[in-house]
Protein backbone atom coordinates (compact mmCIF):
# COMPACT_ATOMS: atom_id res chain seq x y z
CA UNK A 1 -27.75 26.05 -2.51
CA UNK A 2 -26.57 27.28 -5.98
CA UNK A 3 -22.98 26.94 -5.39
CA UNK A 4 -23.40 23.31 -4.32
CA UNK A 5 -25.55 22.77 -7.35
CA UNK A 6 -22.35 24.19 -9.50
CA UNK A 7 -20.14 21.90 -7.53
CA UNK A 8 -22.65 18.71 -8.58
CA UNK A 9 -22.88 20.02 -11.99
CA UNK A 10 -19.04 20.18 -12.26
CA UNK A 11 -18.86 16.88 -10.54
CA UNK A 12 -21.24 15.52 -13.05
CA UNK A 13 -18.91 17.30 -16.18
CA UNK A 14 -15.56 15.86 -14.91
CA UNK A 15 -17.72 12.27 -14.46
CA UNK A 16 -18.12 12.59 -18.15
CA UNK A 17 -14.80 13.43 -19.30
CA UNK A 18 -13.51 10.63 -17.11
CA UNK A 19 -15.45 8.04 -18.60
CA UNK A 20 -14.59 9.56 -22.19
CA UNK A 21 -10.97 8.69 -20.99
CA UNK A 22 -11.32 5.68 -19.84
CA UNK A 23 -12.90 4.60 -22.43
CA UNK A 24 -10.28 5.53 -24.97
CA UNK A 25 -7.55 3.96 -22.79
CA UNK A 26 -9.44 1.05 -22.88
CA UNK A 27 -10.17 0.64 -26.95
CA UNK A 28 -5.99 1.61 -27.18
CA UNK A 29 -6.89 5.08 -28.79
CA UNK A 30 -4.23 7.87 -28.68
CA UNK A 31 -4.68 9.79 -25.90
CA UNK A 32 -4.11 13.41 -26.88
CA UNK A 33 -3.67 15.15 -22.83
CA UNK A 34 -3.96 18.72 -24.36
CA UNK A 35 -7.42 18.07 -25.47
CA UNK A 36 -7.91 15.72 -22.30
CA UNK A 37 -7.13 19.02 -20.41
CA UNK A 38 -9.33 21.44 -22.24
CA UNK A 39 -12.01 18.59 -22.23
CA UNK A 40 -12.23 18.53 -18.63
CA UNK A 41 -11.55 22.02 -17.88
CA UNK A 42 -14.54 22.85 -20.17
CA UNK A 43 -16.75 20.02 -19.26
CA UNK A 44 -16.54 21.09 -15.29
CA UNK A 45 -17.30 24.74 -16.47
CA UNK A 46 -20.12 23.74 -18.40
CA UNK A 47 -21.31 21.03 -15.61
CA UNK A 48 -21.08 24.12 -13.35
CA UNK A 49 -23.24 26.55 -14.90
CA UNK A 50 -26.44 23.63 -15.92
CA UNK A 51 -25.90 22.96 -12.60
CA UNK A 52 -26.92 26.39 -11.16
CA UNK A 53 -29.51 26.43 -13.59
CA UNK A 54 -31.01 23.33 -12.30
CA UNK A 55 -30.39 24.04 -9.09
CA UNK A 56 -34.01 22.70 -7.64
CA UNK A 57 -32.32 19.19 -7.41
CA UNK A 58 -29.13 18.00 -6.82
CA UNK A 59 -29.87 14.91 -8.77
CA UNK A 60 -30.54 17.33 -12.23
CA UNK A 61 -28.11 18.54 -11.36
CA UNK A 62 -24.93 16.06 -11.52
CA UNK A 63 -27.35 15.07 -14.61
CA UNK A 64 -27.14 18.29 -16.36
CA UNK A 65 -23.12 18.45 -16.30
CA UNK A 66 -22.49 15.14 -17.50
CA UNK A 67 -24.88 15.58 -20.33
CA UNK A 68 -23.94 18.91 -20.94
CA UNK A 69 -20.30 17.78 -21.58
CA UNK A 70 -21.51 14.86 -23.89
CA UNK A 71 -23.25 18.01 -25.76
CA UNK A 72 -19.98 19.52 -25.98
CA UNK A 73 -18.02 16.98 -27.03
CA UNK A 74 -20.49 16.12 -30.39
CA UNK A 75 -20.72 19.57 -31.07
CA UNK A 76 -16.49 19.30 -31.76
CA UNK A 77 -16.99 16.58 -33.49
CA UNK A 78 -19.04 17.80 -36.00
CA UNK A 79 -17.41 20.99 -36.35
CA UNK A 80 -14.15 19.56 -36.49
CA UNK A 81 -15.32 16.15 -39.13
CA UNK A 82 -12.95 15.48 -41.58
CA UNK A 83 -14.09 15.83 -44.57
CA UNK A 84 -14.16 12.91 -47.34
CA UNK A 85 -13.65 13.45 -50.90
């Protein structure tokens, strides 16, 4: 049960990146794939592991990776802000 609960969660955290992606093809943003890669690649590790955690039900599950990516992807935005002078 907790490996299928990983493979929701992961589902989940690729969902996310996906619609991140599509999202920026649609608004004509430059798409930069090496941080496309690393996005996904991170948010299906992260949807993984919240997805063993909440491994009770699959529905928390595929819930916990995609917000667990959206988590992840603030949290580099704040670190990474440009700063105005």
């Amino acid at each position: 049960m907790i490996w299928e609960s990983a493979a929701l969660g992961l589902l989940g955290g690729i969902a996310r990146a996906c619609v991140g992606l599509l999202k920026a093809m649609r608004n004509d943003v430059e798409i930069v794939w090496g941080y496309t890669a690393v996005t996904i690649l991170a948010s299906g590790v992260i949807g993984a592991a919240a997805g063993a955690m909440f491994d009770s039900d699959v529905k928390f599950s595929v819930i916990a990776g995609y917000v667990g990516t959206d988590l992840l992807e603030n949290a580099y935005k704040i670190a990474f802000k440009k700063k105005k002078f």
